[in-house]
Protein backbone atom coordinates (compact mmCIF):
# COMPACT_ATOMS: atom_id res chain seq x y z
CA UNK A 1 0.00 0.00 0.00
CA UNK A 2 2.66 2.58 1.00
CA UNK A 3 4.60 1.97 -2.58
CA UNK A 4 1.03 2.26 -4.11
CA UNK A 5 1.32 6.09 -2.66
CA UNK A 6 4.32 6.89 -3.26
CA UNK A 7 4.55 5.47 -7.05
CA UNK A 8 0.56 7.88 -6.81
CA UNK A 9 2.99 11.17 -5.07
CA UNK A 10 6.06 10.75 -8.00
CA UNK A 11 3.46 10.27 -10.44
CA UNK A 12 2.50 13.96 -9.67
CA UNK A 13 5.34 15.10 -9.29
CA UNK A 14 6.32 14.06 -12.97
CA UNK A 15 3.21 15.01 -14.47
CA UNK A 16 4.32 18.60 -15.10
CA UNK A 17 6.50 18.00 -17.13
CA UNK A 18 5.26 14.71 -18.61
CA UNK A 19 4.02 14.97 -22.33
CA UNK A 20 0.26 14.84 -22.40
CA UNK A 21 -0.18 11.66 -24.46
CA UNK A 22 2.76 10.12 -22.17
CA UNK A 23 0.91 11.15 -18.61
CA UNK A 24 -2.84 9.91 -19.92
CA UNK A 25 -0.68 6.11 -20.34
CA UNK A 26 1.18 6.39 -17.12
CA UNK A 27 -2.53 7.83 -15.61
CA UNK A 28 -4.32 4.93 -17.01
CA UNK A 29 -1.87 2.46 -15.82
CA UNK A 30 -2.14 3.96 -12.86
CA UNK A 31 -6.00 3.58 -12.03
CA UNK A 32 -6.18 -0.44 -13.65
CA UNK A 33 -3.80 -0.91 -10.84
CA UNK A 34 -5.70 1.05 -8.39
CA UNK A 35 -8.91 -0.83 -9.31
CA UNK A 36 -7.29 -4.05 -8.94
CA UNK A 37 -5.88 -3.04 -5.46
CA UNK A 38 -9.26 -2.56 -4.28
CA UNK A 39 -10.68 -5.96 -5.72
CA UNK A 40 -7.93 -7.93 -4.03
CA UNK A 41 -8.42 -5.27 -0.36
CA UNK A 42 -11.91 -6.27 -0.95
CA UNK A 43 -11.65 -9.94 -1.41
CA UNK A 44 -9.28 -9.80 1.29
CA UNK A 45 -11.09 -8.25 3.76
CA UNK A 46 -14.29 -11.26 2.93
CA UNK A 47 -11.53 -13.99 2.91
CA UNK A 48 -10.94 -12.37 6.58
CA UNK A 49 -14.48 -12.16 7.50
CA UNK A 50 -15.02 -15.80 6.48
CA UNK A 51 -11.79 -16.89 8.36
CA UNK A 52 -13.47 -14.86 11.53
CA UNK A 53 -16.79 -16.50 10.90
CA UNK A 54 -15.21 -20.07 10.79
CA UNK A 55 -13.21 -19.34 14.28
CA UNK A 56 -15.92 -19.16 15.94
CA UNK A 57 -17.78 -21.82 14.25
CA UNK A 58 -14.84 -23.69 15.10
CA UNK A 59 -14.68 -22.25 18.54
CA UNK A 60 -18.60 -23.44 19.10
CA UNK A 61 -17.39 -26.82 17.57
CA UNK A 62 -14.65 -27.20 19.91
CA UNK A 63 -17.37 -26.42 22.66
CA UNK A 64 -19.47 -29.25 21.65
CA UNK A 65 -17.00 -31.45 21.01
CA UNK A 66 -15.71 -31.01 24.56
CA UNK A 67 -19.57 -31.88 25.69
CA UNK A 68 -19.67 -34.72 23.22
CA UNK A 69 -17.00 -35.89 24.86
CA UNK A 70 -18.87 -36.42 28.44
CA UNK A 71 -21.47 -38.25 26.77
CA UNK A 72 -19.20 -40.16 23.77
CA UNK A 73 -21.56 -42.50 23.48
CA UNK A 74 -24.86 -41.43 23.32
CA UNK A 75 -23.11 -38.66 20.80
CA UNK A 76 -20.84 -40.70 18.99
CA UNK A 77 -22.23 -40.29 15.40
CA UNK A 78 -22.51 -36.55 16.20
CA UNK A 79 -19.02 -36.53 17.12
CA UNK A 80 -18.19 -38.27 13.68
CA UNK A 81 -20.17 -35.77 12.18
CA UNK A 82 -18.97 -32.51 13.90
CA UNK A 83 -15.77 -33.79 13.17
CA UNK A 84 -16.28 -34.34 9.44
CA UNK A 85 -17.47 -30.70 9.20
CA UNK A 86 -14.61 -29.55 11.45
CA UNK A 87 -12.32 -31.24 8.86
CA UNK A 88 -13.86 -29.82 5.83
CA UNK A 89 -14.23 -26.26 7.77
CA UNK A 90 -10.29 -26.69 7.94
CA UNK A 91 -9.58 -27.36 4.94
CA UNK A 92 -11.34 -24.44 3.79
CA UNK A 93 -9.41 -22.26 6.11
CA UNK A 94 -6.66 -23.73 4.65
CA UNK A 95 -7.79 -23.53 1.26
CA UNK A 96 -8.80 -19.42 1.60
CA UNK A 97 -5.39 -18.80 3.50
CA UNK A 98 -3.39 -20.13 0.71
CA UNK A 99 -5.79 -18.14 -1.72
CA UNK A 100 -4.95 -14.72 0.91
CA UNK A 101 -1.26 -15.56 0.17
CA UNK A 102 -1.37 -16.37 -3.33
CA UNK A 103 -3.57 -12.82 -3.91
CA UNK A 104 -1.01 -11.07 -1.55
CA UNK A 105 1.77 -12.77 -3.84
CA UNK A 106 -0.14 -11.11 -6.82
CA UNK A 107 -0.38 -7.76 -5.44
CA UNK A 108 3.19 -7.59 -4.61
CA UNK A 109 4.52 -8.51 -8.23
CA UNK A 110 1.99 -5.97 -9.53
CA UNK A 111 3.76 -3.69 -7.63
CA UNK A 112 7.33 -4.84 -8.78
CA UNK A 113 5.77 -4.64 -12.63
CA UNK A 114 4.17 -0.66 -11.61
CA UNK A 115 7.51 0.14 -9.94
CA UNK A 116 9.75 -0.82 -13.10
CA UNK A 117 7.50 0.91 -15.88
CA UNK A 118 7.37 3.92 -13.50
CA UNK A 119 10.84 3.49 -13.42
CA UNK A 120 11.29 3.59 -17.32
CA UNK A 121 8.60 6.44 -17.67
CA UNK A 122 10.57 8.50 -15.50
CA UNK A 123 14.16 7.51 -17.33
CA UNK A 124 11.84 8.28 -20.62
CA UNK A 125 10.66 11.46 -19.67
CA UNK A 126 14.28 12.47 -18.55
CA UNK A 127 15.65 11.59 -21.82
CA UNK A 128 12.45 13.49 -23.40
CA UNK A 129 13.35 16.82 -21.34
CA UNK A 130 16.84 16.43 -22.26
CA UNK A 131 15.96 16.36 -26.20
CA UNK A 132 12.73 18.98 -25.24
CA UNK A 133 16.07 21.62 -24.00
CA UNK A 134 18.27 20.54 -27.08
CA UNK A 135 15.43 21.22 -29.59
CA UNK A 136 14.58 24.67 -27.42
CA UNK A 137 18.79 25.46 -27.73
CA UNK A 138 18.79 25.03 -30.93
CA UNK A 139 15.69 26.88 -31.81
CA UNK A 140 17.45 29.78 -29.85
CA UNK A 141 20.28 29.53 -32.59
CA UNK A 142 18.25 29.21 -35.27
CA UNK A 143 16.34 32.81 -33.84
CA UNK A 144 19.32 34.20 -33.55
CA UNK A 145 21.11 32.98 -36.95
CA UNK A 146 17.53 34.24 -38.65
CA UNK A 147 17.61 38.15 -36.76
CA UNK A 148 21.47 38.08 -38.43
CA UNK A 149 20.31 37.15 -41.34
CA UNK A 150 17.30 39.68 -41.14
CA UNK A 151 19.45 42.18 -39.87
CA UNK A 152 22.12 41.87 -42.96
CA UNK A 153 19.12 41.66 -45.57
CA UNK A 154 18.03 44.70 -44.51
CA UNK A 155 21.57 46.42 -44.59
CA UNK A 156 21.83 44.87 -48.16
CA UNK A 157 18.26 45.98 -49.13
CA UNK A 158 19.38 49.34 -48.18
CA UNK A 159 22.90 49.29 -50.01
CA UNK A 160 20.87 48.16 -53.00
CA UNK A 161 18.43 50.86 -52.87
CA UNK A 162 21.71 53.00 -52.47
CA UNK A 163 23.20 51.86 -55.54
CA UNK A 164 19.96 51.78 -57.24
CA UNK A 165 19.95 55.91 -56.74
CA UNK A 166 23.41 56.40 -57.61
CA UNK A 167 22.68 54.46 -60.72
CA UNK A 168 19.51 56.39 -61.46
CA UNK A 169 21.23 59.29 -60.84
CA UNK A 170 24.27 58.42 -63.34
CA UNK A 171 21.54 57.16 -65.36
CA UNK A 172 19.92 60.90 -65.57
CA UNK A 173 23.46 62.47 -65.71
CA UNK A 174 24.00 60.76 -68.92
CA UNK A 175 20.43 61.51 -70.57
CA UNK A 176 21.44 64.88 -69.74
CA UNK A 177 25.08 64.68 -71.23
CA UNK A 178 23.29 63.94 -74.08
CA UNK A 179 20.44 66.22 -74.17
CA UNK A 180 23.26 68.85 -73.71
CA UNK A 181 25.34 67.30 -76.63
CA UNK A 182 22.69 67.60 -78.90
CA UNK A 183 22.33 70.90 -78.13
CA UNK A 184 25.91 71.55 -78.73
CA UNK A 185 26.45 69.80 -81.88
CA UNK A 186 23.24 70.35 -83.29
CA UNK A 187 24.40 71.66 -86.72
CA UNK A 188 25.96 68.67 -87.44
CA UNK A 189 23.96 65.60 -86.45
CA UNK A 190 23.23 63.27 -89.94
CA UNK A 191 25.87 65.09 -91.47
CA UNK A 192 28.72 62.46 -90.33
CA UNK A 193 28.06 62.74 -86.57
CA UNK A 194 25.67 60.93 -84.08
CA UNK A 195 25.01 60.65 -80.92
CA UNK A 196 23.61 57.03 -78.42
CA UNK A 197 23.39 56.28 -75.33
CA UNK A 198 24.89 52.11 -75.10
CA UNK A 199 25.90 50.83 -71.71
CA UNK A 200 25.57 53.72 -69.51
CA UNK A 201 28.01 55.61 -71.80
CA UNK A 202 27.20 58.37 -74.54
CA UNK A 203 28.81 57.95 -77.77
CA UNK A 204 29.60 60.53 -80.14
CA UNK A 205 30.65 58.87 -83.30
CA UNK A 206 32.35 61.08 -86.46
CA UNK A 207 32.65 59.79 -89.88
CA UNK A 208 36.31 60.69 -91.66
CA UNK A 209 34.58 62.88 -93.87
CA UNK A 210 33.73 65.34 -91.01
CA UNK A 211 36.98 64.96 -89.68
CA UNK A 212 40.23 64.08 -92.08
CA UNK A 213 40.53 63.47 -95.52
CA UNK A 214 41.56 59.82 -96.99
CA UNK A 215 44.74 58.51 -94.62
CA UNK A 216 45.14 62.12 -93.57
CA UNK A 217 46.02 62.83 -89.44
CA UNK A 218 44.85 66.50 -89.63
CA UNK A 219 41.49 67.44 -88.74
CA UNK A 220 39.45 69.56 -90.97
CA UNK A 221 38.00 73.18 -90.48
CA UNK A 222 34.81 71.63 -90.12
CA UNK A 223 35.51 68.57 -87.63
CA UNK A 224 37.67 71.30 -85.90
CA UNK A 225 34.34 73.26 -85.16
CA UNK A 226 32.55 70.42 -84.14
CA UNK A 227 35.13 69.72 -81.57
CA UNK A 228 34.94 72.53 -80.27
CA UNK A 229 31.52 72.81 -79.69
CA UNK A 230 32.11 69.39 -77.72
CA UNK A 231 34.84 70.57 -75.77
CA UNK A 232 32.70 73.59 -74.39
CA UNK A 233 29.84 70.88 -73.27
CA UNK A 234 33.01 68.50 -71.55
CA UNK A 235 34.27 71.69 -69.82
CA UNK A 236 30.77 72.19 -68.31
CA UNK A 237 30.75 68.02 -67.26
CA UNK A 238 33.66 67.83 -65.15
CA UNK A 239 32.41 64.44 -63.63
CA UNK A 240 33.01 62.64 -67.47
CA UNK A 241 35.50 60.27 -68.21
CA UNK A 242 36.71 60.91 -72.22
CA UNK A 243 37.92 58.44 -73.89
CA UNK A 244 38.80 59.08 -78.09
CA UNK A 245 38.90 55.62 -80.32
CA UNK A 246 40.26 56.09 -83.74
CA UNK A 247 38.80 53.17 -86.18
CA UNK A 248 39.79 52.35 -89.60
CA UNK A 249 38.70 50.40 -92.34
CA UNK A 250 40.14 46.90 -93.29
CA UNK A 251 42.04 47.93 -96.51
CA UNK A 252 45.82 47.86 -95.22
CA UNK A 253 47.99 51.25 -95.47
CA UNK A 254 51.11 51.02 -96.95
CA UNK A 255 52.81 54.06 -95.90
CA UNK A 256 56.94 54.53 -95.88
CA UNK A 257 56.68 57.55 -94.14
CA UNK A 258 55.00 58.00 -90.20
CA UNK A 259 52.06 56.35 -90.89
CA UNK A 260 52.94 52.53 -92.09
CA UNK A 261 49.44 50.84 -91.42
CA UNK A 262 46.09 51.18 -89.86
CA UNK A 263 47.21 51.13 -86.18
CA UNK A 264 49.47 54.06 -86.65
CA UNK A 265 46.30 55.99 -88.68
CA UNK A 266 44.47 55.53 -85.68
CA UNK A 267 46.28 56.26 -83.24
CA UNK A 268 47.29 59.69 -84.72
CA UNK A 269 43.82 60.67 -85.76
CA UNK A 270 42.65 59.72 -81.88
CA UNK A 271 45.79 61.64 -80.73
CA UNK A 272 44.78 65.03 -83.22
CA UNK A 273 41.05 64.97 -82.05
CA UNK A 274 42.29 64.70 -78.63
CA UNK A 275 44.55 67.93 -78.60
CA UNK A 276 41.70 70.14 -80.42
CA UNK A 277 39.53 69.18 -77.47
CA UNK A 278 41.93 70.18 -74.91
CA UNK A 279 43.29 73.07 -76.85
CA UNK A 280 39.03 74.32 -76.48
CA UNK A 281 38.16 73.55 -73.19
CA UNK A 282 39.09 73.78 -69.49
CA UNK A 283 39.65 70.25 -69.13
CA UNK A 284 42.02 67.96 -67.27
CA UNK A 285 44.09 65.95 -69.57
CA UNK A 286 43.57 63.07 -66.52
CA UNK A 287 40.01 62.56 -67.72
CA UNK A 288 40.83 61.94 -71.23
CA UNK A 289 42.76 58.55 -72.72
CA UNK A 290 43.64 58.96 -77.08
CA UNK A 291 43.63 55.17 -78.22
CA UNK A 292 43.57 53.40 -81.60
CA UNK A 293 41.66 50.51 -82.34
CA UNK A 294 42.95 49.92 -85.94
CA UNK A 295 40.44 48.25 -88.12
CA UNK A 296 39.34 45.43 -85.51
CA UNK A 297 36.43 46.79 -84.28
CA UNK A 298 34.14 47.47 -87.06
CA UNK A 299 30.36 48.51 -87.46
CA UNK A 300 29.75 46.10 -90.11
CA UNK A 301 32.29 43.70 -91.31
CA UNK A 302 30.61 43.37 -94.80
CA UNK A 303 33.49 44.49 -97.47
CA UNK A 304 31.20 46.84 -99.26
CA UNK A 305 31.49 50.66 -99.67
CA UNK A 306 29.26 51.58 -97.44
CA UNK A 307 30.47 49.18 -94.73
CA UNK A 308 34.21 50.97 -94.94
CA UNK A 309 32.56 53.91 -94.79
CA UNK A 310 30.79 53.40 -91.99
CA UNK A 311 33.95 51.92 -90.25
CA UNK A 312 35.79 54.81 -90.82
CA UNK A 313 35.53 56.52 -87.69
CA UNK A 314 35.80 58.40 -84.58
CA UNK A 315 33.97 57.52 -81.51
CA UNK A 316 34.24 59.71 -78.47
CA UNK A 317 33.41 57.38 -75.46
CA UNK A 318 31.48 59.99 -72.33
CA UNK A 319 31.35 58.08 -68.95
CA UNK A 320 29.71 59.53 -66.18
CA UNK A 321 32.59 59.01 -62.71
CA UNK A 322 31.20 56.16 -60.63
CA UNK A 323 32.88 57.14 -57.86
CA UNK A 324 29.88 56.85 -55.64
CA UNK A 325 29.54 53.69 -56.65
CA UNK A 326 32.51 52.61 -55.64
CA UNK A 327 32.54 53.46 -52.20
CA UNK A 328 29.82 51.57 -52.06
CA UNK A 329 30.70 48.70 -53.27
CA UNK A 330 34.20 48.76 -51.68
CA UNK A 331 32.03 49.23 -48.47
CA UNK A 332 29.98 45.86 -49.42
């Protein structure tokens, strides 16, 4: 009975922190074995109320028997009888007492069986509070792993949107460049000069006819006007980059003099449109880079008339400084 309690007391002291569908087992266990207690206290207590009632039968017997005995003649068949009953009334006494001992037997390895699967509940809710804290630990990690990540998606959401308004801003800059270049150069746009907008860069492309005369270096009075009008836009840009490609055509030169073939012709011709633009404008000679590109970066690589034509060029290359951008990258 006392184990019964106590098994009853640490069962509620575990069921805290026992997981429901866990406890409602343990619970159920719990009551089968409290319901059987009671069957075997009650047949117990009848087996003991019987073994009272047959005491004193036996008692009255023993009474009788001693009167019998005075008179064991007259009574003799009684005596026979009484002591029949006496026999059978022992053997039933004997009979229920081994059935008392064989029930108390029961009871106490029903209590050895309620004892060990408490005991492995309570090792199996251990081990379940132990994983329950692991899983809660890591949890924690994950929450804090996920507010870093949060916390970095927002600074990169925010560089982004940075670099998004430096870009839009460059973006602007160079619609403007070329709003201004039109502007500027008005009087000779379709006449051997255009200006696009490729890349984030503004291009201002010259045909040789606006410029030189066939495998000539020197710039004419014309292209010499045009430059200038683009040097007084450049002066006004300080935040451009200026880079001037010289392009040829693919029929070879065959000069013996300073200009032997195609890379020299455009080189020179870069070179010449480079000093007229610095000769008519305030501008830092850092910003600006003269380079030749021979004839290996054509237009159109047909060998028709037109195509050379069209090949025959100079492209001044306007980038808007991404310093801004930069920074922040280099910051990222």
């Amino acid at each position: 009975m006392r184990k019964i309690f106590v098994i009853i007391g640490i069962t509620g002291l575990l069921a805290s922190c026992v997981p429901h569908r866990v406890f409602e087992e343990t619970e159920n266990k719990l009551k089968t074995c409290q319901s059987d207690l009671d069957i075997c206290k009650k047949s117990q207590q009848d087996c003991e109320k019987q073994l009272a009632n047959i005491k004193e039968e036996l008692h009255k017997i023993e009474k009788e028997n001693n009167t019998l005995k005075l008179d064991s003649t007259l009574r003799g068949s009684s005596y026979r009888e009484l002591n029949m009953k006496y026999q059978k009334l022992s053997n039933l006494n004997d009979q229920l007492i081994a059935k008392l001992e064989k029930l108390q037997a029961g009871m106490e390895k029903d209590n050895a069986l309620l004892s060990s699967d408490l005991q492995k509940t309570k090792e199996e809710l251990i081990k379940k509070e132990a994983e329950l804290k692991l899983l809660e630990q890591q949890l924690l990690q994950q929450k804090n792993d996920l507010a870093k990540l949060s916390d970095e998606l927002n600074k990169r959401e925010a560089r982004i949107k940075e670099l998004e308004n430096i870009l839009k801003q460059k973006e602007e800059a160079t619609n403007q460049l070329k709003k201004k270049l039109q502007d500027a150069l008005f009087a000779f746009e379709n006449k051997g000069l255009s200006i696009n907008v490729k890349n984030g860069k503004v291009y201002v492309s010259m045909e040789d006819n606006l410029l030189f005369d066939i495998g000539k270096t020197t710039v004419s009075p014309k292209g010499v006007e045009a430059l200038k009008s683009l040097a007084k836009v450049l002066e006004q840009n300080p935040d451009i980059n200026i880079m001037v490609e010289g392009h040829t055509d693919d029929i070879p030169m065959k000069g013996t003099g300073e200009i032997k073939d195609n890379w020299d012709l455009s080189v020179m011709r870069a070179t010449s449109v480079t000093k007229i633009i610095l000769a008519n404008g305030n501008i830092d000679p850092k910003r600006i880079t003269a380079a030749g590109r021979g004839e290996y970066l054509p237009l159109d690589p047909s060998k028709t008339p037109e195509a050379r034509k069209k090949n025959r060029r100079t492209e001044i290359i306007l980038t808007p400084k991404l310093d801004e951008l930069l920074k922040v990258l280099e910051t990222n």
